[in-house]
C-alpha atoms as a PDB file:
ATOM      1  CA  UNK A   1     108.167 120.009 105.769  1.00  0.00           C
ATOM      2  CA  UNK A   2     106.583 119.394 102.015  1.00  0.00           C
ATOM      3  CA  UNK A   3     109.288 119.285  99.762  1.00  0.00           C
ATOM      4  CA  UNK A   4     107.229 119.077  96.962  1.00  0.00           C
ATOM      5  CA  UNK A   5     103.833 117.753  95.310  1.00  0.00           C
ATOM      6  CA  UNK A   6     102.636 116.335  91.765  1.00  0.00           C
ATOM      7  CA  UNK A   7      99.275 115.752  90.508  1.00  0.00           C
ATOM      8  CA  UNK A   8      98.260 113.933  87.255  1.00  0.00           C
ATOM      9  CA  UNK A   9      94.966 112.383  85.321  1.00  0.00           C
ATOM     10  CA  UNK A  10      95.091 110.002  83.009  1.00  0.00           C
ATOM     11  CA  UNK A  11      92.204 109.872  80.245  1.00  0.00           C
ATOM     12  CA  UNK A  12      92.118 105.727  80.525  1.00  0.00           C
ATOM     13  CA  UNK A  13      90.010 105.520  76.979  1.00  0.00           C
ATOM     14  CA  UNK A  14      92.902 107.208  75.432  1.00  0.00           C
ATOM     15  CA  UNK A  15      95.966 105.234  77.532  1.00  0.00           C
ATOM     16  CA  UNK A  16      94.457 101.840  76.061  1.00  0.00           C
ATOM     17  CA  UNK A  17      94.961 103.183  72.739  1.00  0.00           C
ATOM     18  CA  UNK A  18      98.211 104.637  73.225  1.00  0.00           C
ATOM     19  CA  UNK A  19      99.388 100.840  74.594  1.00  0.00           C
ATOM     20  CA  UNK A  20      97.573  99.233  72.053  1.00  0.00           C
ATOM     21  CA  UNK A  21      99.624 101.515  69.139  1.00  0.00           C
ATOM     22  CA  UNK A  22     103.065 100.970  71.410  1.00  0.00           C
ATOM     23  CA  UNK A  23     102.751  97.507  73.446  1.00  0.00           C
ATOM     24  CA  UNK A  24     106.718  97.961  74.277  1.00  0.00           C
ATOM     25  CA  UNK A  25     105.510 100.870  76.149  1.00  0.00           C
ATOM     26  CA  UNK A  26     104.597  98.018  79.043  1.00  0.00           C
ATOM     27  CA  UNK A  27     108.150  96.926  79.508  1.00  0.00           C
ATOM     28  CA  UNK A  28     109.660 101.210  79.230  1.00  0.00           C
ATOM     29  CA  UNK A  29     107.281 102.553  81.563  1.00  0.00           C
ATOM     30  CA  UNK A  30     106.484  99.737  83.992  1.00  0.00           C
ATOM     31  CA  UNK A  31     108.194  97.718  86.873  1.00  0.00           C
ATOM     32  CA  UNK A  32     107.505  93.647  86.062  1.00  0.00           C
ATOM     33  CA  UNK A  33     105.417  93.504  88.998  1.00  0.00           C
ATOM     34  CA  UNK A  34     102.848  96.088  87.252  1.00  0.00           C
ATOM     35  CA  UNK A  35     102.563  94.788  84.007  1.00  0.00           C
ATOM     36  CA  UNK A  36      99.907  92.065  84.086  1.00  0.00           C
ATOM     37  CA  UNK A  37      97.968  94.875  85.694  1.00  0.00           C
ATOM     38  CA  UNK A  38      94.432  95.690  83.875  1.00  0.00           C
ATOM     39  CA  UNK A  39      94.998  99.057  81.969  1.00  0.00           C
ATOM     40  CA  UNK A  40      92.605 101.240  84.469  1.00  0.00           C
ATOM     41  CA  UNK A  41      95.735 100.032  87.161  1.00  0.00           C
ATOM     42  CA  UNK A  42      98.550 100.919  84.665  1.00  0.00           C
ATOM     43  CA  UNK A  43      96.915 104.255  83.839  1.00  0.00           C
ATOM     44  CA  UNK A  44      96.549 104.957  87.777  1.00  0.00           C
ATOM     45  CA  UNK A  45     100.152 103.767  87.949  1.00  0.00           C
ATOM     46  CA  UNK A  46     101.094 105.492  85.141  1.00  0.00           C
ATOM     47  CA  UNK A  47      99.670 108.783  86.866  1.00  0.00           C
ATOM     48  CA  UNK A  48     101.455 107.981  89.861  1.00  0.00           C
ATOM     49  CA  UNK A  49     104.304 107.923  88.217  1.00  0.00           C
ATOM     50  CA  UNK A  50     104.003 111.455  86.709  1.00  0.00           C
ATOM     51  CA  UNK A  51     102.431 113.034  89.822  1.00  0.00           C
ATOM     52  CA  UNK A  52     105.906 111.595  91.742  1.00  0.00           C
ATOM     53  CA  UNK A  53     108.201 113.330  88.786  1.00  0.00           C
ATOM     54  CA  UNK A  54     106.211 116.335  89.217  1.00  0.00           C
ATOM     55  CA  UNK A  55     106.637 116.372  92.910  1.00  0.00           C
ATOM     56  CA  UNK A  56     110.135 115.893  92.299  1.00  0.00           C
ATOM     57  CA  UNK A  57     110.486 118.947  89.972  1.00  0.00           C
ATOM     58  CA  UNK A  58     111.429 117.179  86.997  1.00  0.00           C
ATOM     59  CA  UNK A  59     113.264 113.630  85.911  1.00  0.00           C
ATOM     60  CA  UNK A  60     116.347 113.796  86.096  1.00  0.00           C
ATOM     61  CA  UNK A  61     118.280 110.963  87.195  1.00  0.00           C
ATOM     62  CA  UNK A  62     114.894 109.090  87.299  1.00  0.00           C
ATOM     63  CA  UNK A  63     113.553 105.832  85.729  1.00  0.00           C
ATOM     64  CA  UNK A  64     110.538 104.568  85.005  1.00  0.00           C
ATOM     65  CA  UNK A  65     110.737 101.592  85.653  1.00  0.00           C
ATOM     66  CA  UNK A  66     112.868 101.628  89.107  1.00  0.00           C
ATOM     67  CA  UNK A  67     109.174 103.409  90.368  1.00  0.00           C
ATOM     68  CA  UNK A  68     106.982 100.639  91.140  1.00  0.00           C
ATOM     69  CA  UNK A  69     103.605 101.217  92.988  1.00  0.00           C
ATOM     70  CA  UNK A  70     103.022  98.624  95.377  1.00  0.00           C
ATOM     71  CA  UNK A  71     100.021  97.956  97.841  1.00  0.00           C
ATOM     72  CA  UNK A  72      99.710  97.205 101.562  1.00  0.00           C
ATOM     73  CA  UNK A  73      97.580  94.717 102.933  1.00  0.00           C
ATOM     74  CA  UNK A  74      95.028  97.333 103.439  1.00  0.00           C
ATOM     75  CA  UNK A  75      94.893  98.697 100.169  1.00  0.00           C
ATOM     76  CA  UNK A  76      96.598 101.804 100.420  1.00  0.00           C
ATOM     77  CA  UNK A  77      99.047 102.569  97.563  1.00  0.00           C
ATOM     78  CA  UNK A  78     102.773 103.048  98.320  1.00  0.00           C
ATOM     79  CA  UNK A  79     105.848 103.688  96.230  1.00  0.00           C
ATOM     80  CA  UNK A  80     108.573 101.264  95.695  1.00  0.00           C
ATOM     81  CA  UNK A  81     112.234 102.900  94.575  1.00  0.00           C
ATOM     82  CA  UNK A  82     115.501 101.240  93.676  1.00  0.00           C
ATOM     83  CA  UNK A  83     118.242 102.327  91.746  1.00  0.00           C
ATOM     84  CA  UNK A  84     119.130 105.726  90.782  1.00  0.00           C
ATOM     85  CA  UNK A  85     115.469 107.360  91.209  1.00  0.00           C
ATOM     86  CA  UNK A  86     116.108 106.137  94.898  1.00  0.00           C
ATOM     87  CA  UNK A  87     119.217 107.828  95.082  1.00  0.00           C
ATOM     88  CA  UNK A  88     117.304 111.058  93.490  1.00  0.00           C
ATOM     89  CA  UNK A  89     114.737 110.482  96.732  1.00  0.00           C
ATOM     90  CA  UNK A  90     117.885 110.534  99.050  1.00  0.00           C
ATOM     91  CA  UNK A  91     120.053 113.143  97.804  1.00  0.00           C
ATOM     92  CA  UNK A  92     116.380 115.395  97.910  1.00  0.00           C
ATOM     93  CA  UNK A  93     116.279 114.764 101.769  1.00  0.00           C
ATOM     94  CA  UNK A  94     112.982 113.029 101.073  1.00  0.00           C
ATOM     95  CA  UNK A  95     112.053 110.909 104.157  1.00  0.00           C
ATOM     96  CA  UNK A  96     108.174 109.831 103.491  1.00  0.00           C
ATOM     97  CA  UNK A  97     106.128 110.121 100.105  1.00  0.00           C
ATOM     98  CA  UNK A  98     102.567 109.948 100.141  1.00  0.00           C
ATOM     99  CA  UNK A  99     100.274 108.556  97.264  1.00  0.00           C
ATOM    100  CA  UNK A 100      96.724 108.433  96.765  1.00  0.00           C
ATOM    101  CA  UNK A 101      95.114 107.545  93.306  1.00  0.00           C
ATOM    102  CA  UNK A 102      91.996 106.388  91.240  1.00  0.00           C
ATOM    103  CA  UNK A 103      90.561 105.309  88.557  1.00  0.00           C
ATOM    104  CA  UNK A 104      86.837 105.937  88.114  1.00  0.00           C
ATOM    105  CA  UNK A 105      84.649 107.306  84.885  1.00  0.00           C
ATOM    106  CA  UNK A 106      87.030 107.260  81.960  1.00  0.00           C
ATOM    107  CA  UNK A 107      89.401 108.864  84.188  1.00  0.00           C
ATOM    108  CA  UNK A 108      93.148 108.137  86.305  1.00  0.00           C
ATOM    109  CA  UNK A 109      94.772 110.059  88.935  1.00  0.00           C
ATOM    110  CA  UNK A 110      97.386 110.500  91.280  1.00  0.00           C
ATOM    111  CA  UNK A 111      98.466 112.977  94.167  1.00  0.00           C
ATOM    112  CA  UNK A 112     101.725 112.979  95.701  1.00  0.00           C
ATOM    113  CA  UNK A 113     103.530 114.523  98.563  1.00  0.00           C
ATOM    114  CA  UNK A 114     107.165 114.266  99.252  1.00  0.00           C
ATOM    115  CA  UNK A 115     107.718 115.624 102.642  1.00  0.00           C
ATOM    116  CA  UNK A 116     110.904 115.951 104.256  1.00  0.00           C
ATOM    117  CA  UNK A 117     111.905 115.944 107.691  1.00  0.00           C
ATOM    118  CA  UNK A 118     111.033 118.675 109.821  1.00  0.00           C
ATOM    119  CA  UNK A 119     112.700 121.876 110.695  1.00  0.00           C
END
């Protein structure tokens, strides 16, 4: 059953300057894993990040930098919780989230599903 899902783009062009005016925003918005990431990865991140709030129906309860976006062997993108946002994941009855994102022409985004179990 789909709980819930999130979508966001990121305009890249416009992310760079953003962390170029703010370069704390690294260490408030990103897990330390992330942030030696090239900033077409953070802004993919980033959107991840936003598409999984969205999915969620809003923030409370969750942190920024307790979402980390991880990648399999294969490639394939996959959330990473701890603290209190996981606890937000539980207490929502969310068993699987699914993540897909991109970063191609000026442009980042993100699609998430959080699906619980089934009826």
């Amino acid at each position: 059953m789909i709980i819930g899902t999130g979508i966001d783009v990121v305009d890249i062009a416009r992310f760079e300057r953003t962390m170029q005016r703010t370069p704390r925003l690294r260490e408030r918005l990103f897990a330390p894993s992330e942030r030696d990431l090239r900033l077409p990865s953070l802004a993919a991140r980033y959107a991840a990040k936003e598409a999984l709030i969205k999915a969620l129906g809003g923030s409370d309860g969750v942190h920024w930098t307790e979402i980390e976006i991880a990648s399999e062997s294969s490639g394939r993108p996959h959330f990473v919780l701890a603290g209190s946002t996981a606890a937000v994941i539980e207490e929502r009855d969310i068993v699987s989230l699914h993540l897909s994102i991109t970063h191609d022409a000026g442009l980042a985004a993100a699609f998430v599903v959080a699906e619980g179990a089934p009826l």
